[in-house]
Protein backbone atom coordinates (compact mmCIF):
# COMPACT_ATOMS: atom_id res chain seq x y z
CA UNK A 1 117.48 112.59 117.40
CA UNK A 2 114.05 111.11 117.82
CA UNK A 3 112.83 109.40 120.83
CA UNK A 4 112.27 106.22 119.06
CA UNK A 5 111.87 104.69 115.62
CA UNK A 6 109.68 102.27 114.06
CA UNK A 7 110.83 99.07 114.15
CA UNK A 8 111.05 97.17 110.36
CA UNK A 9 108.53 94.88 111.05
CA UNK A 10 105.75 97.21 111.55
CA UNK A 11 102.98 97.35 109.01
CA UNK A 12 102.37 101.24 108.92
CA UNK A 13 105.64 103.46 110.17
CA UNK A 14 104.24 106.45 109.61
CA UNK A 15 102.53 108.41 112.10
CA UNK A 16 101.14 111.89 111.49
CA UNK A 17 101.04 115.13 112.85
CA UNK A 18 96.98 114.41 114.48
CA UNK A 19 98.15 111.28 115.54
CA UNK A 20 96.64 109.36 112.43
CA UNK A 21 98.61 106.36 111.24
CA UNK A 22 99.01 106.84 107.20
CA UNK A 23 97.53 103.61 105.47
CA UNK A 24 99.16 104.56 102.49
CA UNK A 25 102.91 103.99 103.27
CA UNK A 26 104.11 100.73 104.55
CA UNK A 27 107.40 99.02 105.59
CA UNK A 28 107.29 96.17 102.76
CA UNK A 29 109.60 93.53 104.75
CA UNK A 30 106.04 93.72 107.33
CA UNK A 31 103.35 93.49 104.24
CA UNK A 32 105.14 91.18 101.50
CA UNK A 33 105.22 87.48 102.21
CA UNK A 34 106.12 86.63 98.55
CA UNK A 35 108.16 83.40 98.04
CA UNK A 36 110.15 85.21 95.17
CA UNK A 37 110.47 89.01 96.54
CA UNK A 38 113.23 89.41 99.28
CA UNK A 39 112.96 92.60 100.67
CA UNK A 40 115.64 94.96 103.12
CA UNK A 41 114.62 96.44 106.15
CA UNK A 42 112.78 99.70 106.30
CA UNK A 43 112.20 100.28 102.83
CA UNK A 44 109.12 101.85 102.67
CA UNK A 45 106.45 101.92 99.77
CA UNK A 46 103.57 104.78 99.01
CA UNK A 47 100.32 104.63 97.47
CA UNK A 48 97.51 107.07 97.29
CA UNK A 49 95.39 103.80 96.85
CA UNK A 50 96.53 100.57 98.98
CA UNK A 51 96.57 97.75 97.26
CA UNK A 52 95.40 94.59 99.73
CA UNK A 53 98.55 92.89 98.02
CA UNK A 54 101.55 95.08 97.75
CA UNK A 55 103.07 92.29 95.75
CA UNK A 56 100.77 92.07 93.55
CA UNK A 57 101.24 95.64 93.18
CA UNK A 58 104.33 95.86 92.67
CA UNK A 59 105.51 93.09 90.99
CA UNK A 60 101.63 92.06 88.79
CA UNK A 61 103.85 89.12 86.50
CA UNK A 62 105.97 87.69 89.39
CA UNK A 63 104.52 84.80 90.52
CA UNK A 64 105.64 82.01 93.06
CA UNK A 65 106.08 79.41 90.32
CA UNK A 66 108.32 82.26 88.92
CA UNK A 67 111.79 81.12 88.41
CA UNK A 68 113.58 84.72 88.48
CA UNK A 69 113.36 87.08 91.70
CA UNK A 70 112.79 90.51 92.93
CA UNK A 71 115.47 91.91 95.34
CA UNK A 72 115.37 95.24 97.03
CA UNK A 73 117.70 96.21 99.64
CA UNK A 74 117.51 98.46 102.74
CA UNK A 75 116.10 101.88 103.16
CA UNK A 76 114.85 102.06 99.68
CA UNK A 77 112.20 104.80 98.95
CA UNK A 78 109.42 103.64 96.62
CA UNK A 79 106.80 105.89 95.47
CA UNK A 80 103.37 105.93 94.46
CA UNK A 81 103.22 104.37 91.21
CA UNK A 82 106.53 101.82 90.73
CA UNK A 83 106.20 98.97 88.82
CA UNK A 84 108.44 96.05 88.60
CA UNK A 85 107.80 94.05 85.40
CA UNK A 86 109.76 90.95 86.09
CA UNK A 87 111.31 88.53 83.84
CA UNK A 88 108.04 86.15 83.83
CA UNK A 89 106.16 88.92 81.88
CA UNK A 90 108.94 88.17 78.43
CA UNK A 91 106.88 86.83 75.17
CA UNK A 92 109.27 85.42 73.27
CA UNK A 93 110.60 87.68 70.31
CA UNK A 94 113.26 85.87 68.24
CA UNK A 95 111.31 83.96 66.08
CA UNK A 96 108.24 84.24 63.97
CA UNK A 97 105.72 84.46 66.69
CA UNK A 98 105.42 85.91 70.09
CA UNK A 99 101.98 84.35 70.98
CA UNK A 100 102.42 82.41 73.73
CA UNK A 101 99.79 79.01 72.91
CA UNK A 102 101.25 77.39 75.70
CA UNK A 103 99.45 79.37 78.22
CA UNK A 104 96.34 78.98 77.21
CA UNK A 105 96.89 74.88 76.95
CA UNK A 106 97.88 74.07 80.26
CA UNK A 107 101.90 74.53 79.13
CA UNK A 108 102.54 76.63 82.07
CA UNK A 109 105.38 75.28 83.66
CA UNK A 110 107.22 73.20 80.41
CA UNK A 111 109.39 74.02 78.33
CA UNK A 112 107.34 75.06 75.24
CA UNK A 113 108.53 76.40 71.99
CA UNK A 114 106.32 78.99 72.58
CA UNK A 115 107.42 80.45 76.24
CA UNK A 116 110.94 82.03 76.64
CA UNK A 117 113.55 80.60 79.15
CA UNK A 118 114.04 81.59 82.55
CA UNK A 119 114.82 85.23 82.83
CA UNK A 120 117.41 87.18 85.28
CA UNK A 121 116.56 88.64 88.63
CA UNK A 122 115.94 91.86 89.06
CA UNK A 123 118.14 93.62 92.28
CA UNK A 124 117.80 96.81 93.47
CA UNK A 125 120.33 97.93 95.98
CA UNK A 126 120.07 100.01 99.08
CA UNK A 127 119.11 103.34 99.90
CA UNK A 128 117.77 103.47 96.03
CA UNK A 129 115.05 106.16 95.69
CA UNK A 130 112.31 105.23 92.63
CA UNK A 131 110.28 108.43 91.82
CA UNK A 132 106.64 107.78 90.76
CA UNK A 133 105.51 105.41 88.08
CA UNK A 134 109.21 104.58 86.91
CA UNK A 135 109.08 101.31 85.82
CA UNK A 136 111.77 98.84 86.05
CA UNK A 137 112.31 96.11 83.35
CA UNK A 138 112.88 92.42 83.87
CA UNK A 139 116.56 92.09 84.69
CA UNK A 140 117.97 95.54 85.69
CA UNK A 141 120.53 95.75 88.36
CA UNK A 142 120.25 99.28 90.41
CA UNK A 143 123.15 100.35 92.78
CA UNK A 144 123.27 101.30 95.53
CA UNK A 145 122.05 105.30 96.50
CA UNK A 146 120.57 105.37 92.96
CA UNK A 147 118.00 108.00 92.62
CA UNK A 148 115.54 107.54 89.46
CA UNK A 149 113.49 110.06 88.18
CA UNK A 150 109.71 110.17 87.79
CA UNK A 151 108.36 108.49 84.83
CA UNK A 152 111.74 106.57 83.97
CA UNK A 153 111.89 103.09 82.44
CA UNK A 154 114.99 101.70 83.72
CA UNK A 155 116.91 98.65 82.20
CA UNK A 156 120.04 97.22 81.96
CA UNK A 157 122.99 97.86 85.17
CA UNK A 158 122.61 101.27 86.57
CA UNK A 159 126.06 102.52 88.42
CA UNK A 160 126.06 103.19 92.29
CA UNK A 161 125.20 106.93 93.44
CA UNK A 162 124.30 108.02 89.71
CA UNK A 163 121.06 110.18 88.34
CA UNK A 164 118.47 108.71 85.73
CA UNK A 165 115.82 109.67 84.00
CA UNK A 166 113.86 109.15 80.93
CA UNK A 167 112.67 106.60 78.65
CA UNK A 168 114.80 104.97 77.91
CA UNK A 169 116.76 106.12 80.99
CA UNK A 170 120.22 107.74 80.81
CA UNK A 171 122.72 108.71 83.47
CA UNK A 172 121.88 112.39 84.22
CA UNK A 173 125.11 112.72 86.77
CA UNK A 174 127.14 111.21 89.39
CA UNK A 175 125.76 112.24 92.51
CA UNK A 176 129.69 112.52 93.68
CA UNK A 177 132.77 111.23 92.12
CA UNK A 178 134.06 107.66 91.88
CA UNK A 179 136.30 107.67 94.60
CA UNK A 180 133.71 109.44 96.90
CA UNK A 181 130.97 106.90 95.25
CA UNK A 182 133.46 103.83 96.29
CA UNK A 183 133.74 105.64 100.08
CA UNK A 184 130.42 105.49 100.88
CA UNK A 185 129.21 102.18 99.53
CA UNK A 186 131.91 100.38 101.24
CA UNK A 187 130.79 102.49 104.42
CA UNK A 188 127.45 100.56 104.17
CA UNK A 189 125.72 102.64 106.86
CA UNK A 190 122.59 100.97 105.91
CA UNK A 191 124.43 97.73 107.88
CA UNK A 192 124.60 99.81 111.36
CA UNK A 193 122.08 98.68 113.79
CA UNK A 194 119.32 101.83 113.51
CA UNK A 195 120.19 103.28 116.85
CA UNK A 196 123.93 104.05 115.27
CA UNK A 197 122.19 105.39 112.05
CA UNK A 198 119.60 107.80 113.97
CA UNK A 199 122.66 108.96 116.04
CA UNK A 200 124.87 109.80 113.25
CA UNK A 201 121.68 111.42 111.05
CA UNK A 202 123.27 114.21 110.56
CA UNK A 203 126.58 113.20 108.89
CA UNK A 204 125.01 110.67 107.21
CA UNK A 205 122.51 113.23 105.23
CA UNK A 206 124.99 116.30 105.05
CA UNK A 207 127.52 113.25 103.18
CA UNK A 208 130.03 114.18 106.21
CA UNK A 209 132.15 110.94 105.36
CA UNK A 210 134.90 111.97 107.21
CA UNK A 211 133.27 111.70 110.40
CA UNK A 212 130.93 108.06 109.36
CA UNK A 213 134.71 106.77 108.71
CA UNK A 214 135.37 107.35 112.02
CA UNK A 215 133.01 105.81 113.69
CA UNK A 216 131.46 103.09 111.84
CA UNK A 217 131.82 99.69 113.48
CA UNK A 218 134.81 97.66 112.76
């Protein structure tokens, strides 16, 4: 077990083998002040380019007049590349136009034929790992211990501890079985306070459930 750990707060966790801090991954509850992105504790972003607003980055049509939100959980994994397009990027489709005049006319902010209506948050649960450039689409709701796959576009309600890919993306698998799916979210190990997590490492990434259900705090 490592001496210590970084705490969530700090700006750049990640400290290399010359002693360099890495400007390229950050802690995003320490670099996001973003009235409409809530954000878990140590999930961690990369970028082979830092952006000077990782919100911005991120999440380019969420804005803080937005009426729909962004929520990632804890110890999520976000790679180089991820995009959130959030419900404030919609045209509206389902009639004859999509144009939207009423941005152009000061509209912002009515209710305009030509703008849609308030869209759905978009919630990513914990320990979810995005692979580079997948892009998630304005509403989707991620479970927890979701891995997606480089390059996906993700929409819709994506089950807990399942595999996707693609574009559109699909299931691939169930990283375990319902029942063993069910165990571990209602574990919630990303809950423990970190020095409990960092003790019980090793059970937690060799899936040893037996022994988390032991010991995890009543």
């Amino acid at each position: 077990m490592p001496n210590s750990f970084p705490p969530p707060h700090l700006r750049h966790p990640l400290i290399l083998p010359d002693g360099t801090t890495h400007i390229g991954t950050v802690f995003l509850k320490a670099v996001i002040d973003h009235p409409r992105i809530e954000v878990g504790e140590y999930t961690y972003a990369d970028a082979f380019d830092p952006p000077a607003n990782w919100a911005a980055r991120l999440a380019p049509y969420l804005h803080p007049q937005s009426s729909e939100r962004l929520v990632i959980g804890k110890f999520c994994q976000i790679a180089d590349g991820v995009e959130f397009i959030t419900a404030s990027a919609n045209h509206r489709y389902d009639g004859g136009s999509s144009y939207p005049f009423a941005l152009f006319d000061g509209g912002i902010g009515t209710e305009r034929a030509s703008l849609p209506r308030p869209g759905p948050d978009t919630v990513i649960g914990n320990d979810v790992w995005l692979g580079r450039r997948a892009m998630i689409l304005p509403g989707a709701q991620v479970g927890d211990g979701v891995i997606v796959g480089a390059g996906a576009v993700v929409a819709g309600e994506v089950p807990a501890y399942s595999i996707v890919a693609g574009n559109p993306a699909r299931v691939v698998r169930q990283r375990f079985a319902c029942r063993t799916a069910e165990r571990w979210q209602a574990l919630a190990w990303w809950d423990w306070p970190i020095a409990m997590i960092l003790e019980h490492e090793e059970a937690i990434c060799g899936g040893d459930l037996s022994v988390l259900e032991q010991v995890r705090p009543t």
